[in-house]
N, C-alpha and C. Protein backbone atom coordinates (compact mmCIF):
# COMPACT_ATOMS: atom_id res chain seq x y z
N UNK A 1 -12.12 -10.00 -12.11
CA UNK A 1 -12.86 -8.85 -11.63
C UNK A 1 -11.97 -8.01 -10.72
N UNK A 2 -11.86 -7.14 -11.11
CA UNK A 2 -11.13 -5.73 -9.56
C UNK A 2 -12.17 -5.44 -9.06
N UNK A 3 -10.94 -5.72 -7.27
CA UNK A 3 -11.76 -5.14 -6.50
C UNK A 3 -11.37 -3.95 -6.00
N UNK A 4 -12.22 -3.35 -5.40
CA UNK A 4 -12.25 -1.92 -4.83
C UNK A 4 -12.19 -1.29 -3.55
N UNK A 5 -11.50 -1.13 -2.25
CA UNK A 5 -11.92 -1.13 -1.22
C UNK A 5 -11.15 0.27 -0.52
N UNK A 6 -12.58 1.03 -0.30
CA UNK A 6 -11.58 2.59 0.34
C UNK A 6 -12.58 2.99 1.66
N UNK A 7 -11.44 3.82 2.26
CA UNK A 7 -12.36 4.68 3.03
C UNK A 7 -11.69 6.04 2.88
N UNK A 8 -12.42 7.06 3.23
CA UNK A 8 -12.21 8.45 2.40
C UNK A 8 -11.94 9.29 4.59
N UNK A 9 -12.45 8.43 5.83
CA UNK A 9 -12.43 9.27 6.69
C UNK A 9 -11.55 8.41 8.15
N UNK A 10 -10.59 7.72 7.32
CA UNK A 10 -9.64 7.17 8.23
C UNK A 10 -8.97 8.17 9.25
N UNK A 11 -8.30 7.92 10.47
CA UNK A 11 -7.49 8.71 10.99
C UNK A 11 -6.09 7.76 11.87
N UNK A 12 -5.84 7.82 11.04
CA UNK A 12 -3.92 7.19 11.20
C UNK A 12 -2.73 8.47 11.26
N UNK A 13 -2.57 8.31 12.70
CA UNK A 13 -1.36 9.46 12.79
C UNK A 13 0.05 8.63 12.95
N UNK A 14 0.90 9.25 12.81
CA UNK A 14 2.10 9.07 13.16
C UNK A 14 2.04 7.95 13.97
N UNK A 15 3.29 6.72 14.07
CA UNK A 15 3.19 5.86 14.76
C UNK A 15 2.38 4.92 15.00
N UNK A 16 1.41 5.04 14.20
CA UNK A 16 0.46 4.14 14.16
C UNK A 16 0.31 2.96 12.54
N UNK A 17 -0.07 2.02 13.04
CA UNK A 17 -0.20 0.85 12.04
C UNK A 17 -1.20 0.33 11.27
N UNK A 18 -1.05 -0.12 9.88
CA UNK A 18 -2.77 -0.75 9.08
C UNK A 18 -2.17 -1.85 9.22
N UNK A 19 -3.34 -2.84 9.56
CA UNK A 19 -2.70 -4.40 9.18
C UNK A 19 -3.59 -4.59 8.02
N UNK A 20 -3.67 -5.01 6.85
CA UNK A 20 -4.30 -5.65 5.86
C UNK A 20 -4.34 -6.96 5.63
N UNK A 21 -5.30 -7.79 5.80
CA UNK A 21 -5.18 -9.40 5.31
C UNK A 21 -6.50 -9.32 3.64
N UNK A 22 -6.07 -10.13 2.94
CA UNK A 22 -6.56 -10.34 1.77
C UNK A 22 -5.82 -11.81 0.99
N UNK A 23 -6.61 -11.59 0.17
CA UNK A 23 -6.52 -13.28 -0.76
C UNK A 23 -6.32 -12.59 -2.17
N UNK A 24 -5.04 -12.80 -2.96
CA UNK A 24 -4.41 -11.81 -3.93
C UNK A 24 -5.61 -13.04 -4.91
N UNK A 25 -6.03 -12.28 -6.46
CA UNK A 25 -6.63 -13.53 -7.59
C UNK A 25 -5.74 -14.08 -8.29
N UNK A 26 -6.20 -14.81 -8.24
CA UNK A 26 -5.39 -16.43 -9.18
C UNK A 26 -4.53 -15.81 -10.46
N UNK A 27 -5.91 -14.81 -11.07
CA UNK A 27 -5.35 -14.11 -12.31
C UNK A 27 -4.78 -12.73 -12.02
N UNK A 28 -4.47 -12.03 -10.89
CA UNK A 28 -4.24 -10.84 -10.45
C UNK A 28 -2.82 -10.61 -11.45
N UNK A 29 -2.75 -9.09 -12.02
CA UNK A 29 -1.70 -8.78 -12.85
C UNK A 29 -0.92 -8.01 -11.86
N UNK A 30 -1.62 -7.35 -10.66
CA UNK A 30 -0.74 -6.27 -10.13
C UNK A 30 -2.24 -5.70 -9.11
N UNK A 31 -2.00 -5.04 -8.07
CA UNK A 31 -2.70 -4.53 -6.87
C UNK A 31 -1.83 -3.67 -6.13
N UNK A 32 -2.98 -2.41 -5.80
CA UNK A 32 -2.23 -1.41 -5.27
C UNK A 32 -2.80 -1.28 -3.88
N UNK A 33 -1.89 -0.53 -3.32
CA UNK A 33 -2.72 -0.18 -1.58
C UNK A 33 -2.26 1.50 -1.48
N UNK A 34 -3.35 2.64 -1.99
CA UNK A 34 -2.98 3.66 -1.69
C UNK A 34 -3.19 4.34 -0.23
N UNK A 35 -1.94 4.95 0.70
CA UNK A 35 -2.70 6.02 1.70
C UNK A 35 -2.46 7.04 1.30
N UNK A 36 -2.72 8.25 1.77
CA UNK A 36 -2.63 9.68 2.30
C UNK A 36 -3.75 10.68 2.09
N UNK A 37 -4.08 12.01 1.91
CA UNK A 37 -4.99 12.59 1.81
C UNK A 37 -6.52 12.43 1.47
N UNK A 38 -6.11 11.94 0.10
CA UNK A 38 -6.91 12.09 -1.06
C UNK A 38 -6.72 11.12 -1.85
N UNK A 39 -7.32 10.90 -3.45
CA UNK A 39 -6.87 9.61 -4.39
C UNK A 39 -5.75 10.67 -5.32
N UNK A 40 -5.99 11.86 -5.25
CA UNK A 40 -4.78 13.02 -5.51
C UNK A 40 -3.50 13.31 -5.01
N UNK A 41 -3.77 12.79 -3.63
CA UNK A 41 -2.33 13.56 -2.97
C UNK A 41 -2.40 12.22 -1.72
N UNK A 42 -1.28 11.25 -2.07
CA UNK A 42 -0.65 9.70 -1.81
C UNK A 42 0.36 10.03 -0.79
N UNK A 43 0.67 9.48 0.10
CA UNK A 43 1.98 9.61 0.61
C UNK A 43 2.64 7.98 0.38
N UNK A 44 1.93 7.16 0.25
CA UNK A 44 2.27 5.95 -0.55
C UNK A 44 1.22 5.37 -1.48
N UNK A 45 1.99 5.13 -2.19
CA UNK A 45 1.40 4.03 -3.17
C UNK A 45 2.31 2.73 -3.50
N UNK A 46 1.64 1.44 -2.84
CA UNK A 46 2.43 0.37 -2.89
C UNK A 46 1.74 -0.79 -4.17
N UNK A 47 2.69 -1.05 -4.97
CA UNK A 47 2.07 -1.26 -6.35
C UNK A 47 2.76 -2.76 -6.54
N UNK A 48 2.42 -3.99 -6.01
CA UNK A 48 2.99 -5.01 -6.42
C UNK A 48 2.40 -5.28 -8.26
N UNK A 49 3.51 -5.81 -8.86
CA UNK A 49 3.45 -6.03 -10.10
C UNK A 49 4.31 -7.39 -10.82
N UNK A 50 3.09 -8.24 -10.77
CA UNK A 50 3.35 -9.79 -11.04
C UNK A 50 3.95 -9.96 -12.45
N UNK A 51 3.50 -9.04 -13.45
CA UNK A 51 3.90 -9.00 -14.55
C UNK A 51 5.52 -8.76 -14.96
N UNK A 52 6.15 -8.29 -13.83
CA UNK A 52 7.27 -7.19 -13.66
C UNK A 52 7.87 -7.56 -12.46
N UNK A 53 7.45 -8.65 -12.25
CA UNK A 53 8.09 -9.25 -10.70
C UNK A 53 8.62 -8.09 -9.80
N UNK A 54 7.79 -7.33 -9.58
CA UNK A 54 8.70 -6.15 -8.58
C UNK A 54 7.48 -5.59 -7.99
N UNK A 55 7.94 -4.47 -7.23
CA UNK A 55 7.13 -4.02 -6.15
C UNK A 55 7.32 -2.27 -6.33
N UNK A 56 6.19 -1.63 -6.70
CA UNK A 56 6.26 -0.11 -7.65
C UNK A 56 6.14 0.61 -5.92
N UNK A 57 6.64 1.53 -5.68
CA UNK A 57 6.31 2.49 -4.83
C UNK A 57 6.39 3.72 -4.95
N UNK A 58 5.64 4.82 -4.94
CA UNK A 58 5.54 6.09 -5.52
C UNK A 58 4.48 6.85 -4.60
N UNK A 59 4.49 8.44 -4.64
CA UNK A 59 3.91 9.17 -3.90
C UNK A 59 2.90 10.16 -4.87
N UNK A 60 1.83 10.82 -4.44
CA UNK A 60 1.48 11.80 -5.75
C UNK A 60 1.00 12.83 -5.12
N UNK A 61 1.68 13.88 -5.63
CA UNK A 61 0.86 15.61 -4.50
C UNK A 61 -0.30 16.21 -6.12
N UNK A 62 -0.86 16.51 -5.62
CA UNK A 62 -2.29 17.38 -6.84
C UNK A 62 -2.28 16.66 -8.15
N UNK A 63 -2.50 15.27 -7.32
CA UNK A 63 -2.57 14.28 -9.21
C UNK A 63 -1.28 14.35 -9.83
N UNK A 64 -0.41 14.42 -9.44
CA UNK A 64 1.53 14.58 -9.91
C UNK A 64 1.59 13.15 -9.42
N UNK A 65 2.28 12.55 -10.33
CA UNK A 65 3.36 11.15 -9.79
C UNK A 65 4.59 11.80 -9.33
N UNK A 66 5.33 11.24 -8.39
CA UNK A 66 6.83 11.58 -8.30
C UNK A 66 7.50 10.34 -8.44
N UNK A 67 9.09 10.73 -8.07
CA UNK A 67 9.58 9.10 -8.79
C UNK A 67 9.69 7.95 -7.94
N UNK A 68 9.36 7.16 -9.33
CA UNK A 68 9.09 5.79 -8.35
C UNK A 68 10.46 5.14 -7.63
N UNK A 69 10.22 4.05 -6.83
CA UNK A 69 11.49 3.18 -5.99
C UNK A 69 11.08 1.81 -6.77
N UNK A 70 11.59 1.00 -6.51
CA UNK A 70 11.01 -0.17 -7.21
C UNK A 70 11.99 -1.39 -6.87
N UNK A 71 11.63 -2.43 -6.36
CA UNK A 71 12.04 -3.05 -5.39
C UNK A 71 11.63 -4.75 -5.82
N UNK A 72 12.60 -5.24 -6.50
CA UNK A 72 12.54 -6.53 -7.17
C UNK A 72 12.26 -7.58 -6.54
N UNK A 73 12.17 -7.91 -5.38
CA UNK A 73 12.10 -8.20 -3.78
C UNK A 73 10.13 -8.85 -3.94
N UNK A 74 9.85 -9.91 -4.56
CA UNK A 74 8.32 -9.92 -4.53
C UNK A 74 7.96 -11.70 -3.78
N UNK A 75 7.31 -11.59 -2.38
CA UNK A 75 7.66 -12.79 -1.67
C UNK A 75 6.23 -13.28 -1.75
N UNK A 76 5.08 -13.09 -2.93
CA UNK A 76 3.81 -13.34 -2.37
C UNK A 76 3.78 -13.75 -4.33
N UNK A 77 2.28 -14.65 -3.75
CA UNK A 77 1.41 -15.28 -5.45
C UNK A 77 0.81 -15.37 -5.49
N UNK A 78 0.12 -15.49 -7.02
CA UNK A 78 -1.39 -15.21 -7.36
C UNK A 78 -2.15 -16.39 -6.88
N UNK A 79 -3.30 -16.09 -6.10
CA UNK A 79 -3.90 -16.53 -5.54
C UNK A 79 -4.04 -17.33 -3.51
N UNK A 80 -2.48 -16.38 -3.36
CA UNK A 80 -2.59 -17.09 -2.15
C UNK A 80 -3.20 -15.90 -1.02
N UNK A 81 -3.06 -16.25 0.06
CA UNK A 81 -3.80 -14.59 0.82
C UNK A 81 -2.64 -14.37 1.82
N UNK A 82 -2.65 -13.14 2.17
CA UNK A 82 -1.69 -12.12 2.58
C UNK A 82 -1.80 -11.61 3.61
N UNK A 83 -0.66 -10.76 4.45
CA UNK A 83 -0.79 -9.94 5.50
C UNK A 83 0.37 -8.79 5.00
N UNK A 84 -0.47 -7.42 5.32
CA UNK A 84 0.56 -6.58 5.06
C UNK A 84 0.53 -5.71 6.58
N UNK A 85 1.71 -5.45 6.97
CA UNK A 85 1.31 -4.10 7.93
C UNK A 85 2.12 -2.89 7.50
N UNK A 86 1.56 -1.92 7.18
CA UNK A 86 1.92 -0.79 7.12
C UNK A 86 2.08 0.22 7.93
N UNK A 87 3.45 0.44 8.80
CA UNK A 87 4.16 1.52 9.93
C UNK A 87 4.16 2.80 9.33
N UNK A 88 3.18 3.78 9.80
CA UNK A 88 3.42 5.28 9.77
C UNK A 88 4.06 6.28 10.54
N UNK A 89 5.35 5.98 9.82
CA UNK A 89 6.11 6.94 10.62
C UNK A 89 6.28 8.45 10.15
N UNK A 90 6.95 9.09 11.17
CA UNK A 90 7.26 10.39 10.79
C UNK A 90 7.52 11.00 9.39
N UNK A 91 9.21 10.10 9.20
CA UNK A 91 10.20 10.49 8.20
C UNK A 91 9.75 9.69 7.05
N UNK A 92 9.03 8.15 7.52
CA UNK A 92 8.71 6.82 6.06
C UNK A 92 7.79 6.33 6.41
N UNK A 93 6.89 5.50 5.61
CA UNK A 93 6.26 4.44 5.69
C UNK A 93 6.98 3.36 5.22
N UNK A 94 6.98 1.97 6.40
CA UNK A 94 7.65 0.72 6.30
C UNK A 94 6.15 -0.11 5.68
N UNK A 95 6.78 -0.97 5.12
CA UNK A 95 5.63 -1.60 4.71
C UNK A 95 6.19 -3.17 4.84
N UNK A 96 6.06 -3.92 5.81
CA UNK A 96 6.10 -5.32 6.15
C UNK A 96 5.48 -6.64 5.21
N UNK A 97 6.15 -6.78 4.48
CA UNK A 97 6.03 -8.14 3.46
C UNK A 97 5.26 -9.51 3.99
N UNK A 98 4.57 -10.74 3.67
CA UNK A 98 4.77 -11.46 4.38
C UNK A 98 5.51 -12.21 4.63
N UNK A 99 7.11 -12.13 3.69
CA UNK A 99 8.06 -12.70 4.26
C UNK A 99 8.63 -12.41 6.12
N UNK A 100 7.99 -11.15 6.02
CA UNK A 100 8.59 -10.83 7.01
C UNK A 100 9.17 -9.65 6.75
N UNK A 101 10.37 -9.46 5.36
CA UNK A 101 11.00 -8.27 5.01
C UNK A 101 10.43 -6.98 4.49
N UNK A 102 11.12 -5.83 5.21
CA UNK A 102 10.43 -4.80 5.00
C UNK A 102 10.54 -3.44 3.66
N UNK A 103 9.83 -3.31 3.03
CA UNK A 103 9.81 -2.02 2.05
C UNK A 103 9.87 -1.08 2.51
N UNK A 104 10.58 0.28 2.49
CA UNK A 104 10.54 1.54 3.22
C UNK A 104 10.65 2.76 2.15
N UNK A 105 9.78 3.61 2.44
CA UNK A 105 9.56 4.69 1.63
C UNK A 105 9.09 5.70 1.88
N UNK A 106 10.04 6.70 1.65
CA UNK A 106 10.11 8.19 2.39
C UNK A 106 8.74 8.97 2.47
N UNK A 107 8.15 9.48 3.23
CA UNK A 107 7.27 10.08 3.63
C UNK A 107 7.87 11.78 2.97
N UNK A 108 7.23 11.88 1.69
CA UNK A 108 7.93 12.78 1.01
C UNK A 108 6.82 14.09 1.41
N UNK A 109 5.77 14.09 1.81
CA UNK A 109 4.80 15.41 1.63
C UNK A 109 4.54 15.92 3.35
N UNK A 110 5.34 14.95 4.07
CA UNK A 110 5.81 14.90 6.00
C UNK A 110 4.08 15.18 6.74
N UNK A 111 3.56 14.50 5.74
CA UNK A 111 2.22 14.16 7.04
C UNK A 111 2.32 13.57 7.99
N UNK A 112 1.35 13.56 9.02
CA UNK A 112 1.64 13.71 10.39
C UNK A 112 -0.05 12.85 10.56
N UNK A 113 -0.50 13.11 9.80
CA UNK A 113 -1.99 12.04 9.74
C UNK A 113 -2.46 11.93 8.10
N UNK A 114 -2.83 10.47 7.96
CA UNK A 114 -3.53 9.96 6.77
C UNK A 114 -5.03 10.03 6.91
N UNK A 115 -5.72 10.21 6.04
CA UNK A 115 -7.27 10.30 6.27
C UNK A 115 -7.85 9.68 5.16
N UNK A 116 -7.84 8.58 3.99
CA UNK A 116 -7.31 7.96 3.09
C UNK A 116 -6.82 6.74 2.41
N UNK A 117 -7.56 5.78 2.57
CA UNK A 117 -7.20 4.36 1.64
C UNK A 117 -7.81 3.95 0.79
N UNK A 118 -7.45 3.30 -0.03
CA UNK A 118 -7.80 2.22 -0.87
C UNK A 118 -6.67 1.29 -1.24
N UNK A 119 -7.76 0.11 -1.79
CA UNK A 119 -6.90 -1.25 -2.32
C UNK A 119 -7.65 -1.51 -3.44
N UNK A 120 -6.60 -1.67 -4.47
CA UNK A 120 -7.64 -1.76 -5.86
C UNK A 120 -7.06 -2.81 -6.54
N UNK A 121 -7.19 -3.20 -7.58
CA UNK A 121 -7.31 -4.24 -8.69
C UNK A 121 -7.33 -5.70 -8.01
N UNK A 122 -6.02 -6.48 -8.12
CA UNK A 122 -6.63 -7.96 -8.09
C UNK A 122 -5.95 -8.80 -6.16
N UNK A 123 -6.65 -7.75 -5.69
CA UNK A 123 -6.49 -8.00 -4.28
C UNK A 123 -7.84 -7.94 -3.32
N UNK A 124 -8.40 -8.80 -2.53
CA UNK A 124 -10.01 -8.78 -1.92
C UNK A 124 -9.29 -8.62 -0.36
N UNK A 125 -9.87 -7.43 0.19
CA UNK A 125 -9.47 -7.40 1.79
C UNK A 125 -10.40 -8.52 2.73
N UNK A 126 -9.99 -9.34 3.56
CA UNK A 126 -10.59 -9.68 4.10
C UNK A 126 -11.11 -9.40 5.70
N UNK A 127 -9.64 -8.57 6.21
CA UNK A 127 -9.66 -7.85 7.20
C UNK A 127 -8.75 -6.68 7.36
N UNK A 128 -9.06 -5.67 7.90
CA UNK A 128 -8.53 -4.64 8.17
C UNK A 128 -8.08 -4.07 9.44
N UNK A 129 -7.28 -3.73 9.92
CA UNK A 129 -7.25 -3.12 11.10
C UNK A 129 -6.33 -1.91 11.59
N UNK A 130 -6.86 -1.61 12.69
CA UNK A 130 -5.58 -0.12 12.42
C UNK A 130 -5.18 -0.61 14.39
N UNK A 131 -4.31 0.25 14.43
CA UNK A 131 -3.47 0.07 15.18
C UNK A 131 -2.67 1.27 15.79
């Protein structure tokens, strides 16, 4: 089953942090964690992909993909549960693994506040927090 989890009236500015904890599914193929505007206009999209052992990251302005990064680097498995924190910075969003190691990816559309999440397919949040 995918799950679904958004809010449409977040306010994360600059310098500020999401922590995400969740329990990835046993059968999970791949789970995304979108921020920025809209489900149109992303300033990240972090796309682990079990199928593809890698980690998709991509941005999207008016429903446009731009190009992806992709980062072979995948320290998590199906079915165990997770912590992500995601750093909003100026210039990137870092995105903290639970190895510890970090993903970084350019803040291409230079927002200054997100208003904007979701977590979709085979990932269940169990807690959220901002920071």
């Amino acid at each position: 089953m995918s799950e679904k989890f958004e809010i449409f009236n977040l306010d994360l500015k600059t310098g500020d942090s999401l922590k995400i904890k969740g329990k990835i599914s046993s059968d999970a193929e791949n789970f995304v964690i979108n921020i920025g505007k809209s489900a149109s206009d992303l300033g990240l999209h972090f796309n682990p992909r079990f199928n593809e052992s890698t980690i998709v990251c991509n941005s999207k302005c008016s429903n446009c993909w731009q190009a992806e990064q992709r980062d072979s680097h995948l320290p998590f498995s199906r079915g165990s549960e997770v912590k992500f924190v995601i750093n909003f910075q100026e210039d990137k969003f870092k995105v903290k693994l639970p190895d510890g190691r970090e993903v970084e990816f350019p803040n291409r559309h230079g927002y200054d506040k997100i208003t904007y999440l979701s977590v979709k397919g085979g990932f269940r949040v169990t807690s959220f927090k901002q920071d």
